[in-house]
Protein backbone atom coordinates (compact mmCIF):
# COMPACT_ATOMS: atom_id res chain seq x y z
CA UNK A 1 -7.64 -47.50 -6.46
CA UNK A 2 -5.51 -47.76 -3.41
CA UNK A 3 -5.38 -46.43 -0.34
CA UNK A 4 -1.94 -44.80 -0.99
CA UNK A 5 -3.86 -43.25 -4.46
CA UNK A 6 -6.87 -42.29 -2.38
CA UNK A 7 -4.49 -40.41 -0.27
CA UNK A 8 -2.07 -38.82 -2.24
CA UNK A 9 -5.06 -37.56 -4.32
CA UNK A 10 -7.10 -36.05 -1.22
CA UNK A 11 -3.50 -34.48 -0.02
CA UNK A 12 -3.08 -33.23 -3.62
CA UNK A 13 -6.61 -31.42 -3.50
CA UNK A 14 -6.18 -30.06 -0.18
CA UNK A 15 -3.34 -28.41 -1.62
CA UNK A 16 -4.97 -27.42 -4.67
CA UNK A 17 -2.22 -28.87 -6.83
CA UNK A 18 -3.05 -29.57 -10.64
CA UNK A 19 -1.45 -33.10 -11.03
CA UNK A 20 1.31 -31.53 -13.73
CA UNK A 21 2.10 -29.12 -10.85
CA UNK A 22 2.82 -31.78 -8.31
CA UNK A 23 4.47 -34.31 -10.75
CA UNK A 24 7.05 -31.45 -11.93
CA UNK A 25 8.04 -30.77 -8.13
CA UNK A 26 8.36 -34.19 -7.61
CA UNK A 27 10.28 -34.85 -10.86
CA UNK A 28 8.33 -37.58 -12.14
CA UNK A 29 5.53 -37.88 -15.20
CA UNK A 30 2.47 -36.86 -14.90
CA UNK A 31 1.49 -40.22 -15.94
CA UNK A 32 2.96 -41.90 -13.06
CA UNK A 33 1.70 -39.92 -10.89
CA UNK A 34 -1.85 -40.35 -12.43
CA UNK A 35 -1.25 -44.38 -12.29
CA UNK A 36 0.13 -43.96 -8.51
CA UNK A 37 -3.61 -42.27 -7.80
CA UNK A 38 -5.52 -44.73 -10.18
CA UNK A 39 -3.99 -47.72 -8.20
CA UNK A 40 -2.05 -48.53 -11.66
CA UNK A 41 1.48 -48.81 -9.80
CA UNK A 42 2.54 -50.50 -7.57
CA UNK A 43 3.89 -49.35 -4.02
CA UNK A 44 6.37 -46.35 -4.45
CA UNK A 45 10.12 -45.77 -3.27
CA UNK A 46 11.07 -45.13 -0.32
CA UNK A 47 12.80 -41.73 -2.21
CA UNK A 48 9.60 -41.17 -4.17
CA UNK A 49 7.79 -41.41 -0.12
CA UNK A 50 10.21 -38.94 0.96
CA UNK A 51 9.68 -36.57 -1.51
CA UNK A 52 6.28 -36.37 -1.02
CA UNK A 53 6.85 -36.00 2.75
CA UNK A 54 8.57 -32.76 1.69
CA UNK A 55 6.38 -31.59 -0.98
CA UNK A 56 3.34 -31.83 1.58
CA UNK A 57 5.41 -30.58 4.53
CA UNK A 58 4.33 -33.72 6.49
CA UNK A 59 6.88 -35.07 9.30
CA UNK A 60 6.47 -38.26 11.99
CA UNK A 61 3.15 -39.32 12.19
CA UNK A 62 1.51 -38.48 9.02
CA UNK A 63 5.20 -39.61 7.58
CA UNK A 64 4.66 -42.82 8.69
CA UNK A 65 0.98 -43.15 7.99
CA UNK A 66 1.69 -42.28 4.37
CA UNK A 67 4.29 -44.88 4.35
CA UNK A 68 1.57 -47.16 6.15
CA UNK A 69 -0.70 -47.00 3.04
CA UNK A 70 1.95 -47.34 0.68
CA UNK A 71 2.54 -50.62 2.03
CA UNK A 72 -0.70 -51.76 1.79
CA UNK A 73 -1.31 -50.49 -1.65
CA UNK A 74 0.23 -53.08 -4.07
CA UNK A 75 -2.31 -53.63 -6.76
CA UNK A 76 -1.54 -57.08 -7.30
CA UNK A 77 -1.25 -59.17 -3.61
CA UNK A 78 0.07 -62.26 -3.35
CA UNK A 79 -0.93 -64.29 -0.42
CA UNK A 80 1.67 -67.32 0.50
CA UNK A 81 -0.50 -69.94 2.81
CA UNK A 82 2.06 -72.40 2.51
CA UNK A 83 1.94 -73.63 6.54
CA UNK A 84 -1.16 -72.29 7.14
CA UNK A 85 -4.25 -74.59 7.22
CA UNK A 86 -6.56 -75.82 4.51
CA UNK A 87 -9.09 -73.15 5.75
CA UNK A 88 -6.89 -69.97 5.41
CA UNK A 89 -5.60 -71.46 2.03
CA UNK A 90 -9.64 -71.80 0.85
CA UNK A 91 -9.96 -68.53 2.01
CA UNK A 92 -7.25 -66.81 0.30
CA UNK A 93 -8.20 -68.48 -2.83
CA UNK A 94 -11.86 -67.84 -2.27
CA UNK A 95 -11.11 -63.80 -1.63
CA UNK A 96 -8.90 -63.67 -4.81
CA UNK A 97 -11.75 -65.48 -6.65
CA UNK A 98 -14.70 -63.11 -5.36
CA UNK A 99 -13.40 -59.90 -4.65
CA UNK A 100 -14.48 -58.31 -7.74
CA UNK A 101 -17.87 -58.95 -6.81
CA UNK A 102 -18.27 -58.31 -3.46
CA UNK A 103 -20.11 -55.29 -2.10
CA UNK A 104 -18.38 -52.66 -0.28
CA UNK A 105 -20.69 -53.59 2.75
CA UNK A 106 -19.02 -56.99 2.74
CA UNK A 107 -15.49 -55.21 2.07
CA UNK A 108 -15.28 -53.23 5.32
CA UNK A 109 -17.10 -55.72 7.19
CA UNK A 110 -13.69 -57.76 6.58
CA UNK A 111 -11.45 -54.84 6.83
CA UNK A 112 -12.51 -54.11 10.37
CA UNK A 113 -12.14 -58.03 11.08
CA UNK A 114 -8.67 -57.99 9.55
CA UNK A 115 -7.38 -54.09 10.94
CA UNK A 116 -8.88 -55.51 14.85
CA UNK A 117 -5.93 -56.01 16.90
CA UNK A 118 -5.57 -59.99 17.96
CA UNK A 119 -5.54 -60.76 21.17
């Protein structure tokens, strides 16, 4: 999953929209739009963003949350340390590594870490 999936799906049931429904407004397969909640695709268009905007009836805020989580939902992250020190490269490598195993305790503990704004 990803959080753009997680989304779209929760917006998709709030609606009560069958997924063939919603993929035939939006003009795409059902299938893609099954992979986009499964976290099988990567990050959408910009166009395919927009069009769910409009099929949701979402402006500003939510808008730009939406395209928030798209962002951060590429299935497959690469993380460049090159610059960085030996530590955040060990870490990087140690997360890509692990993160199949790690409890969702251990998960958010990091996500608050990571979503805390730096001083």
């Amino acid at each position: 999953m990803t959080p753009f999936g997680v989304k779209l799906r929760e917006m998709r049931a709030a609606k009560g929209a069958t997924m063939k429904d919603m993929a035939k407004a939006l003009l795409v397969s059902p299938a893609y739009l099954s992979a986009l909640e499964h976290g099988k695709r990567g990050r959408p268009s910009r166009a395919f963003l927009y069009d769910v905007c409009t099929y949701f009836n979402i402006i500003w805020d939510e808008a730009e949350e939406l395209e928030r989580l798209a962002q951060l939902s590429h299935p497959r992250a690469v993380v460049d340390t090159a610059g960085l020190s030996a530590d955040a490269t060990e870490l990087a490598n140690r997360l890509a590594e692990t993160i199949v195993d790690l409890p969702d305790e251990a998960i958010q503990r990091m996500l608050a870490e990571v979503r805390a704004p730096t001083k």
